[in-house]
Protein backbone atom coordinates (compact mmCIF):
# COMPACT_ATOMS: atom_id res chain seq x y z
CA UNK A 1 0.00 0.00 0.00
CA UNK A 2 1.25 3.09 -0.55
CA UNK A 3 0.22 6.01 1.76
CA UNK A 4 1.67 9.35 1.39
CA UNK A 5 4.29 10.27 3.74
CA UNK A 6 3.30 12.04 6.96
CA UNK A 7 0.46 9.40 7.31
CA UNK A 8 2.37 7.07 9.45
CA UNK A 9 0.99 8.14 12.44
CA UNK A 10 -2.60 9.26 11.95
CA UNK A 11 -3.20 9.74 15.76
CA UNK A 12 -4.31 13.54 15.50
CA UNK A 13 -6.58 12.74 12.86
CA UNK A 14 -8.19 9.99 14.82
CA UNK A 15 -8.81 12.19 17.54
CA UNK A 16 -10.38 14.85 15.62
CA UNK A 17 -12.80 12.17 13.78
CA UNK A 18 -14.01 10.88 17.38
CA UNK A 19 -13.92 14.82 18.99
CA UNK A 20 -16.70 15.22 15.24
CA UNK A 21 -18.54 12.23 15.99
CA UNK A 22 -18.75 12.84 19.84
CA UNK A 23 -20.56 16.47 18.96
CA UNK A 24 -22.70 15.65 15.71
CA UNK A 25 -24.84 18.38 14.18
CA UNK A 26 -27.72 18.27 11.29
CA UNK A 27 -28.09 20.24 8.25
CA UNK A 28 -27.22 23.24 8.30
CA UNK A 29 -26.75 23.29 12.13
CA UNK A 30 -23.06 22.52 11.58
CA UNK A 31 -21.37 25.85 13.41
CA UNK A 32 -19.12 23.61 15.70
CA UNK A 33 -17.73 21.27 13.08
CA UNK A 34 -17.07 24.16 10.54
CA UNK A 35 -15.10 26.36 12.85
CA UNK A 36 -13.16 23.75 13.68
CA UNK A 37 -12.42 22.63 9.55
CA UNK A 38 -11.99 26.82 9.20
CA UNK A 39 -9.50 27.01 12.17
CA UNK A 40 -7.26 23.87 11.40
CA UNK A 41 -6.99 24.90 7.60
CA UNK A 42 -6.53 28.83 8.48
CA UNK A 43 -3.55 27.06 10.96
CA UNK A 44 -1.84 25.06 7.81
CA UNK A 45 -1.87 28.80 5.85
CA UNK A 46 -4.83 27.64 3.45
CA UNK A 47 -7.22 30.30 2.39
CA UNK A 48 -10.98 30.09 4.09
CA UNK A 49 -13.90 30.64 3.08
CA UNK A 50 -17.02 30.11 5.51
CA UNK A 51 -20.54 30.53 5.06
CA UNK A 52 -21.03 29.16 1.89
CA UNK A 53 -25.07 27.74 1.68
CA UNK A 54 -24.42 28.76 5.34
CA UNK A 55 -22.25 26.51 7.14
CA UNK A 56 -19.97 25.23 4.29
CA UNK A 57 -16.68 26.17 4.17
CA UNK A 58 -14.38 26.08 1.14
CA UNK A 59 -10.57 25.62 1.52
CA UNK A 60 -8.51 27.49 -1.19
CA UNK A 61 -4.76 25.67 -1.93
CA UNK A 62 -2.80 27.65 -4.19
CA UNK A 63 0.69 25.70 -5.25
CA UNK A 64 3.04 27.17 -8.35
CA UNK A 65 1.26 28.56 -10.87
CA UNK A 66 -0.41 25.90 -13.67
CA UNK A 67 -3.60 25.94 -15.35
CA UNK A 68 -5.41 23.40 -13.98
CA UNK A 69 -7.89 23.24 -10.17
CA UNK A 70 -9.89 20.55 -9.01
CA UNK A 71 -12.53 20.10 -6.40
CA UNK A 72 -12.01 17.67 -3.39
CA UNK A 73 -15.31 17.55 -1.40
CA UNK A 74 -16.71 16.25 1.74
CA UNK A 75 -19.93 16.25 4.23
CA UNK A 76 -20.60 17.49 7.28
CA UNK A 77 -23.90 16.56 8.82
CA UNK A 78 -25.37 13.86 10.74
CA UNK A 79 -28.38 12.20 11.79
CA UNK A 80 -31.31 12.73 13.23
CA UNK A 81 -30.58 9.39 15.03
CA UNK A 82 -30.40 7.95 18.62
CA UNK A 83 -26.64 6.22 18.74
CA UNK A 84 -27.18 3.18 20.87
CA UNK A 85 -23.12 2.62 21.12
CA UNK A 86 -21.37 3.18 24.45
CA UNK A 87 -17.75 3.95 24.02
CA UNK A 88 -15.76 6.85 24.70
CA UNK A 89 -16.79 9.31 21.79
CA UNK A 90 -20.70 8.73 21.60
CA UNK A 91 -22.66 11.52 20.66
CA UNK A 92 -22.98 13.73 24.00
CA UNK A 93 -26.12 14.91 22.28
CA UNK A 94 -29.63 12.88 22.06
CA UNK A 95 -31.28 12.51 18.82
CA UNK A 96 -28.16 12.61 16.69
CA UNK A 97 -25.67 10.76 15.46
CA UNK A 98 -22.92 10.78 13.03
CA UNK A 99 -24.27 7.60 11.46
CA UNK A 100 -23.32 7.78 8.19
CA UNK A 101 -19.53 8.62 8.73
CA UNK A 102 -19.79 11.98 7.61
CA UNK A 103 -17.22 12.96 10.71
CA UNK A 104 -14.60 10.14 8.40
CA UNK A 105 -14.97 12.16 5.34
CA UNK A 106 -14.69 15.31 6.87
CA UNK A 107 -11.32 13.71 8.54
CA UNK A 108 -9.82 12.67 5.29
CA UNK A 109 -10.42 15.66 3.21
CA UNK A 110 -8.56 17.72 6.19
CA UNK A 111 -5.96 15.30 6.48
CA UNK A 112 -5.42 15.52 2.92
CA UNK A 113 -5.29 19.60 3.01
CA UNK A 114 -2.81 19.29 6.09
CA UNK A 115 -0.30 16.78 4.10
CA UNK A 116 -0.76 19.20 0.79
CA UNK A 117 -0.37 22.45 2.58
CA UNK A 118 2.97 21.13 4.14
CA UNK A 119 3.86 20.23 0.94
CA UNK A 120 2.54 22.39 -1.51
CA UNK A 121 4.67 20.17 -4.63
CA UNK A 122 1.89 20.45 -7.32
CA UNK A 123 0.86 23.62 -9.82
CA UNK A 124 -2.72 24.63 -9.95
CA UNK A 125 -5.02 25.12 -7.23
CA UNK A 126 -7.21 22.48 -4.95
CA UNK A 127 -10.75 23.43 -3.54
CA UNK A 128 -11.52 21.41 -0.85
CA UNK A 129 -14.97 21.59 -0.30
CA UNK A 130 -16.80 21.28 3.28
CA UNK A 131 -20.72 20.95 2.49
CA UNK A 132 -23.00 20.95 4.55
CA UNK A 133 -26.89 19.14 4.55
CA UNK A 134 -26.05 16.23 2.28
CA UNK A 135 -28.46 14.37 4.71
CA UNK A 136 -32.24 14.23 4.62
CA UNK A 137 -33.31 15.88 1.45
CA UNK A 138 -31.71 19.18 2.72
CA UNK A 139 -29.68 19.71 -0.64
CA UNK A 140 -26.55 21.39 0.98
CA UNK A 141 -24.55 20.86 -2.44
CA UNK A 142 -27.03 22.05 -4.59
CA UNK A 143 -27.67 25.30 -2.33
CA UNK A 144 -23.75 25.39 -2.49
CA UNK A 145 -23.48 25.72 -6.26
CA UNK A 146 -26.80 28.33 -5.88
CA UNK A 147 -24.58 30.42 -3.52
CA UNK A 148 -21.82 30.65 -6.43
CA UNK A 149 -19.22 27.89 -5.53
CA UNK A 150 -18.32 27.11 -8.98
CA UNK A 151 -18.09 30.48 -10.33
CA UNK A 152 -16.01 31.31 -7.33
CA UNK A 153 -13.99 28.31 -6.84
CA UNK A 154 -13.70 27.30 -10.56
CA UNK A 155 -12.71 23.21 -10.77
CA UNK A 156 -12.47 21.47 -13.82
CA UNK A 157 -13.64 18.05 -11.95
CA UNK A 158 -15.17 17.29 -8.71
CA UNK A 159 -14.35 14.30 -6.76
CA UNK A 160 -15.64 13.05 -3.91
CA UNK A 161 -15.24 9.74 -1.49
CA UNK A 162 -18.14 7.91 1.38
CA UNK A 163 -17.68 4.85 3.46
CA UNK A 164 -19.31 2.00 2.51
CA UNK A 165 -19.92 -1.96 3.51
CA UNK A 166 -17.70 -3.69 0.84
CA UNK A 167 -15.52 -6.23 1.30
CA UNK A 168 -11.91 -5.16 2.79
CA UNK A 169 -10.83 -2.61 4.79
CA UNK A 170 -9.87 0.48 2.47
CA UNK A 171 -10.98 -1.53 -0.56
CA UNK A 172 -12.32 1.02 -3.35
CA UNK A 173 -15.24 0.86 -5.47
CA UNK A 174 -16.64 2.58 -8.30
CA UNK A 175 -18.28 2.73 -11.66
CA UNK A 176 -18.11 4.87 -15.41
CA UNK A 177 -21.77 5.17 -15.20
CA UNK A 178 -24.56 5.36 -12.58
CA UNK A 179 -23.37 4.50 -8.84
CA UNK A 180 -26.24 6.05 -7.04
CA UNK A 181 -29.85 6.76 -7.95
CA UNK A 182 -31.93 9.41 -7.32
CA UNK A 183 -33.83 10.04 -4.78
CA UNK A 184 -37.44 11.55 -4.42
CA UNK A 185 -40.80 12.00 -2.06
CA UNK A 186 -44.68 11.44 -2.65
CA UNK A 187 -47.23 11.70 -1.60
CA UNK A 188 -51.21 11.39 -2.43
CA UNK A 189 -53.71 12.99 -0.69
CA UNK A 190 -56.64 11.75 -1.39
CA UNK A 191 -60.17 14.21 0.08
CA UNK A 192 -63.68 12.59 0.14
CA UNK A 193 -66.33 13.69 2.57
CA UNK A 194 -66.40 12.10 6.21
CA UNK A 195 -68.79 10.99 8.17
CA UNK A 196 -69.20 8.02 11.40
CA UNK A 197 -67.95 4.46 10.13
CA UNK A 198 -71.01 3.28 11.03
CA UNK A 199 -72.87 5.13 7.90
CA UNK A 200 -70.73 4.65 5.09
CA UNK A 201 -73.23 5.59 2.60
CA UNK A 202 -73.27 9.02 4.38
CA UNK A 203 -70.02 10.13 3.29
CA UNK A 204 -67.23 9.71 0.42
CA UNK A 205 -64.72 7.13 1.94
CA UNK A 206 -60.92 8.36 0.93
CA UNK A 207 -59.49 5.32 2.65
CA UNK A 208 -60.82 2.75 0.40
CA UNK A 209 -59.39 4.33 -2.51
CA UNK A 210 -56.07 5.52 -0.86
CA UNK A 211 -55.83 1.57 0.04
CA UNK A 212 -56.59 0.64 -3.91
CA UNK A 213 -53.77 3.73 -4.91
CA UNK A 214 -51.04 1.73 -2.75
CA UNK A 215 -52.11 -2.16 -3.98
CA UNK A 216 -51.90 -0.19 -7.88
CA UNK A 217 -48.93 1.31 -7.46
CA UNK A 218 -47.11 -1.68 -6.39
CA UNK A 219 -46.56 -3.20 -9.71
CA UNK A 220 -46.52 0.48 -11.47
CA UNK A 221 -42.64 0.45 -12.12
CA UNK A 222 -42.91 -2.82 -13.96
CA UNK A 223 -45.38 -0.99 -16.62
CA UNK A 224 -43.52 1.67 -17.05
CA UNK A 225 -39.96 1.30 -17.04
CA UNK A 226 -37.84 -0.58 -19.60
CA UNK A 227 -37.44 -3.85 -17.93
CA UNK A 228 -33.76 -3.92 -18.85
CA UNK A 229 -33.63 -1.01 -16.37
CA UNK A 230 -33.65 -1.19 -12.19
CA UNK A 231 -36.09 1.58 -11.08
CA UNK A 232 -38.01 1.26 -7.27
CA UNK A 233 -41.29 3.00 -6.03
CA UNK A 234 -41.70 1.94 -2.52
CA UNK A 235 -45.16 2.87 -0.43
CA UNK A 236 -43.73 3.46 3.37
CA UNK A 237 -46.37 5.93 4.30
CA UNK A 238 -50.10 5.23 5.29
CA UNK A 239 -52.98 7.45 6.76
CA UNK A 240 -56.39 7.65 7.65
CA UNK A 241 -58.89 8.95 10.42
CA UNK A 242 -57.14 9.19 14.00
CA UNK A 243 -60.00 7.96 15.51
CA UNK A 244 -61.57 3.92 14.34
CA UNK A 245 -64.76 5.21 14.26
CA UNK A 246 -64.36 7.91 11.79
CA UNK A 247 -64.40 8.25 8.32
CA UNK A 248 -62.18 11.40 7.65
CA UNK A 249 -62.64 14.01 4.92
CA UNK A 250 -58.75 13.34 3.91
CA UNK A 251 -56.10 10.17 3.48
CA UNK A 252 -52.94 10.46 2.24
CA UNK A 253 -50.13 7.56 1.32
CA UNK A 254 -46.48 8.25 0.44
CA UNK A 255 -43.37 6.95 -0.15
CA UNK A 256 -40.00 6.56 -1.90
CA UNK A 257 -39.28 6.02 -5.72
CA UNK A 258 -35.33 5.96 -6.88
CA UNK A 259 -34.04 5.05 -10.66
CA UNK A 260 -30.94 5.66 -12.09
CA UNK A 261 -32.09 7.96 -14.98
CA UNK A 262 -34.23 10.89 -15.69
CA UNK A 263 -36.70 9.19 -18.16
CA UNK A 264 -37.33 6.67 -15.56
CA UNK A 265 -38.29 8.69 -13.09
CA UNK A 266 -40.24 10.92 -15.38
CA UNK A 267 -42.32 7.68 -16.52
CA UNK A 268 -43.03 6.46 -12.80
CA UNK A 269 -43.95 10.43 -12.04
CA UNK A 270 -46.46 10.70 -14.81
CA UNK A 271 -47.44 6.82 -14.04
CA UNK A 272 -48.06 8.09 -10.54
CA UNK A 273 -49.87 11.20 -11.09
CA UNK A 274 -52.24 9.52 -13.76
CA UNK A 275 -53.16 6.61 -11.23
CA UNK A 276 -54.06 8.94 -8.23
CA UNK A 277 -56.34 11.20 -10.37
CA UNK A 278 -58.26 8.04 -12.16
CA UNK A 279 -58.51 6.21 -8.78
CA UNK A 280 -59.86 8.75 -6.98
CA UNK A 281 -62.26 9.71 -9.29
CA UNK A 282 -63.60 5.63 -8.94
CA UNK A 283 -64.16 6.24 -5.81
CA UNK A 284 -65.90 9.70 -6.63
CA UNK A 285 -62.78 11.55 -4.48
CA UNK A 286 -60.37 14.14 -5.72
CA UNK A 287 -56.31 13.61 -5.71
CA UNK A 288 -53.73 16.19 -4.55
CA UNK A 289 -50.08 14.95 -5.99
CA UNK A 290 -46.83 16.42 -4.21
CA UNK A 291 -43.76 14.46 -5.87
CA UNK A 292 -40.07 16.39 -5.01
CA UNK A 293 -37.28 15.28 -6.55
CA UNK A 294 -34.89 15.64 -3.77
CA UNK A 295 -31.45 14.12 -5.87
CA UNK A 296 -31.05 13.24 -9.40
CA UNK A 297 -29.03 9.92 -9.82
CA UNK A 298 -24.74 9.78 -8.99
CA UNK A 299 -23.48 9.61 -12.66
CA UNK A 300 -19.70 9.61 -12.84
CA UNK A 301 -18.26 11.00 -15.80
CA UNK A 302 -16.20 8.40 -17.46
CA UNK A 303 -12.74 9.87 -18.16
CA UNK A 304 -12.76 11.16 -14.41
CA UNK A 305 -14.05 7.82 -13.01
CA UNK A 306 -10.82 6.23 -15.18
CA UNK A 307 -8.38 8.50 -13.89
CA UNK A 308 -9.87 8.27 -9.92
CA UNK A 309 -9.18 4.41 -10.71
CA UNK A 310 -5.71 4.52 -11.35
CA UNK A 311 -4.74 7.05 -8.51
CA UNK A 312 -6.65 4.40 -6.79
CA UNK A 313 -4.73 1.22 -7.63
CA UNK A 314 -1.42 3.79 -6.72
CA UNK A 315 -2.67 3.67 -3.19
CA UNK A 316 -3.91 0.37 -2.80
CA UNK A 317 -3.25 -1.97 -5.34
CA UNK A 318 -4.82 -3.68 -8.36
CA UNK A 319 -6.28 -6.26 -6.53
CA UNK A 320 -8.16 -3.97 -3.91
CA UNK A 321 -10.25 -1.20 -6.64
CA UNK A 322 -13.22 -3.09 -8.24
CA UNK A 323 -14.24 -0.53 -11.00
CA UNK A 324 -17.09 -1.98 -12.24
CA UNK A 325 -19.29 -2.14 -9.03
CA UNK A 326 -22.80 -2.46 -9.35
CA UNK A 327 -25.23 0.67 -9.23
CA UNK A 328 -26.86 0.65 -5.60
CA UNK A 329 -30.31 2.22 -4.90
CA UNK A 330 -28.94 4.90 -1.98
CA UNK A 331 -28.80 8.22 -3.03
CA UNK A 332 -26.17 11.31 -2.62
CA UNK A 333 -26.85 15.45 -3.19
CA UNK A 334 -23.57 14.90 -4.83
CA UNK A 335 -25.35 14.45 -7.84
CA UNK A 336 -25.97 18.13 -8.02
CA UNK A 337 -22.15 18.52 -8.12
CA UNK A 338 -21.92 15.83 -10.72
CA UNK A 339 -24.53 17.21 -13.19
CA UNK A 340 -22.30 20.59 -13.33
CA UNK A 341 -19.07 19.07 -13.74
CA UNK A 342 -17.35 16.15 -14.83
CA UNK A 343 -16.30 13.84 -11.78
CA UNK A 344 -16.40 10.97 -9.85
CA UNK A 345 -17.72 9.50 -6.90
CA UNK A 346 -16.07 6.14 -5.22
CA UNK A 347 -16.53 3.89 -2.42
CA UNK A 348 -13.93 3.13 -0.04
CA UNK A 349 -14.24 0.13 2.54
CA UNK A 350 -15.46 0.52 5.82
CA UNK A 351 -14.93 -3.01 7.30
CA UNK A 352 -17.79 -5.37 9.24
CA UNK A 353 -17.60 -3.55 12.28
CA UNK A 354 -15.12 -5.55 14.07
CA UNK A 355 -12.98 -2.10 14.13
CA UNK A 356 -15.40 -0.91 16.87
CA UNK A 357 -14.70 -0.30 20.39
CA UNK A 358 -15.79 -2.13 23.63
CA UNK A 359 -19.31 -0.83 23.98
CA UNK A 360 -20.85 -0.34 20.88
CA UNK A 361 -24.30 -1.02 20.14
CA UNK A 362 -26.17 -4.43 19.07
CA UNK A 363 -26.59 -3.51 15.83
CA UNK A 364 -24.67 -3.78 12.32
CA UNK A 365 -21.85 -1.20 11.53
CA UNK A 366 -23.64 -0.17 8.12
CA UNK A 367 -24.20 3.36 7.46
CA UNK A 368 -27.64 5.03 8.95
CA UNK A 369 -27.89 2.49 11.74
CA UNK A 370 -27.53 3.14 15.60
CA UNK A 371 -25.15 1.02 16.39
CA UNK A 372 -22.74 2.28 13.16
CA UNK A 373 -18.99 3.81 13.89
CA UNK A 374 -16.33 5.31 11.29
CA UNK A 375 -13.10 2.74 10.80
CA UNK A 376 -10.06 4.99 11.95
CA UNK A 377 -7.58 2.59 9.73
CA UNK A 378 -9.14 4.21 6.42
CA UNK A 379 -8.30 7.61 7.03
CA UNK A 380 -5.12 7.72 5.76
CA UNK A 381 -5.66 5.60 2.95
CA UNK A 382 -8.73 8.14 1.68
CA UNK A 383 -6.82 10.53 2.47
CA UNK A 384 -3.79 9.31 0.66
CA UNK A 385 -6.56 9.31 -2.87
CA UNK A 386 -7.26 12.49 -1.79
CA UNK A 387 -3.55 13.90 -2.22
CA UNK A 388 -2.21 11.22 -4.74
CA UNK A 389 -5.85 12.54 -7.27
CA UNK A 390 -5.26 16.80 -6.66
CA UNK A 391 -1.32 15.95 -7.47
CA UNK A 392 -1.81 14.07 -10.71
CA UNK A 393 -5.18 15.78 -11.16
CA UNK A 394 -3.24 18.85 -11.18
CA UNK A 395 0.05 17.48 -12.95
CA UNK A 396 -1.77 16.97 -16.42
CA UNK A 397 -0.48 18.43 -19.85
């Protein structure tokens, strides 16, 4: 393996990832965590930039001058989640948790502007990007780009890097295509007229048809979508009348639906919208349709997905980057990023969870659970990619 020099001894950085984790903040909540990024990288003489979309902060690195920049970027939010491990660094604050090792990333990408600020042996510039709100449909990179981050940090290509459960510790994974999909809301409110259970015939029942909505839309992707294609539309949402007694004047269902291309999801929209209104009107009700398309899918841009790949296999190995992994149905604001420049987004292993300390919780050490915990031994490996892609990145004819 070959980390960059100065990564030896990570035991700083591992300190600092367990101080983030022990004092997680949501979306756009993040003042601790980004005076801390703005303070260490002010300390290693990189130029700051806070408040971007609010709390993001943007890292300017300046070498000798060359033509070329590049964008390094990372997350800084967590979850709205009880943690339910023990150790040490636990969240010290209820109801949220860095559960999707968004205090890791954070880690690398500043371990990677420490090690190139001491160095400074490239021409161009790097951007290191601190964004906040990827979590929760909050949008933090697309409100970054709306607050001018690419017309004031200009990068040619974006890159970014997440923890994941594949096999071996450090292991990366990516694709030239579709990684992610997107990811969007529904829901269908369906209004009758209400009136007590126990006279139906009284009233214009909006449950009965809100029931017959969910059953139809269950095997709606399958008429839709090209069956060569993977698309979802999950129904996780159901409501009637509060009371069991009651026929109410309004029932709503909702869900989930995620594909990994635009016409997909504009076939299972329209699919959606035309089954609500013809339903309801079988049952003599009226349809309201609110469908928000949070994310659009994680394309990586070929060239830049081949290039992340070989700065890849000059960290780890050949044997440890598997380039062609399949698409998964999880979903990143990254996309945003993605759609306005060319770029790539990877995987890098997070292990099984035996990297956890005494006292952790019950559950599995996948991302978004309870019981989840960052892997210290990755940091300097993504942060090795980090370095190894702004210096060739930046090293180019």
């Amino acid at each position: 393996m070959n980390i960059a020099d100065g990564f030896a001894d990570v035991s700083r950085f591992v300190t600092l990832r367990r101080d983030i984790h022990a004092h997680p903040e949501l979306g756009f909540e993040e003042h601790r965590t980004s005076r801390i990024v703005a303070q260490l990288l002010r300390e290693w003489g990189v130029e700051v930039h806070e408040g971007v979309a609010g709390t993001g902060v943007v890292g300017v690195l300046r070498g000798r001058p060359g033509p070329h920049t590049i964008g390094l970027r990372a997350d800084l939010d967590a979850l709205p989640l009880q943690e339910e491990n023990h150790f040490p660094h636990r969240s010290q604050h209820d109801g949220r948790m860095h559960a999707c090792g968004h205090d890791g990333h954070t880690t690398m990408l500043l371990a990677a502007a420490w090690h190139l600020s001491r160095e400074r042996d490239f021409a161009g510039t790097v951007n290191f990007i601190f964004q906040p709100a990827e979590e929760m449909g909050k949008a933090g990179a697309l409100k970054m780009m709306q607050d001018g981050l690419f017309e004031r940090f200009p990068c040619e290509a974006v890159f970014a890097l997440h923890n994941f459960a594949i096999s071996g510790v450090g292991n990366f994974a990516l694709n030239h295509g579709a990684l992610m999909a997107s990811s969007n809301t529904w829901r269908v409110t369906i209004t009758g007229r209400g009136t007590h259970a126990s006279m139906p015939h009284t009233g214009i029942d909006p449950v009965g048809a809100t029931i017959d909505l969910a059953q139809q839309l269950q095997t709606l992707v399958a008429r839709v979508v090209d069956s060569r294609e993977r698309a979802l539309l999950a129904v996780t949402q159901i409501q009637g009348s509060d009371a069991p007694n009651v026929i109410p004047d309004k029932a709503w269902v909702g869900g989930t639906v995620r594909t990994f291309s635009v016409e997909a999801l504009d076939a299972i929209e329209a699919g959606l919208r035309q089954l609500a209104e013809h339903i309801a009107q079988a049952h003599r009700c009226t349809a309201e349709v609110m469908f928000r398309r949070a994310s659009p899918p994680v394309v990586n841009h070929e060239k830049e997905a081949r290039f992340a790949a070989n700065v890849m296999r000059e960290v780890v190995g050949d044997e440890r980057v598997d380039e062609n992994f399949p698409a998964v149905m999880g979903a990143e604001d990254f996309a945003h990023m993605l759609r306005a420049k060319p770029g790539c987004y990877a995987f890098i292993g997070n292990g099984d969870g035996g990297h956890r300390l005494p006292d952790h919780g019950a559950g599995p050490c996948i991302i978004h659970n309870t019981s989840f915990d960052f892997n210290d031994e990755i940091i300097p490996i993504g942060a090795s990619y980090f370095v190894r892609l702004a210096q060739r990145w930046l090293a180019q004819p």
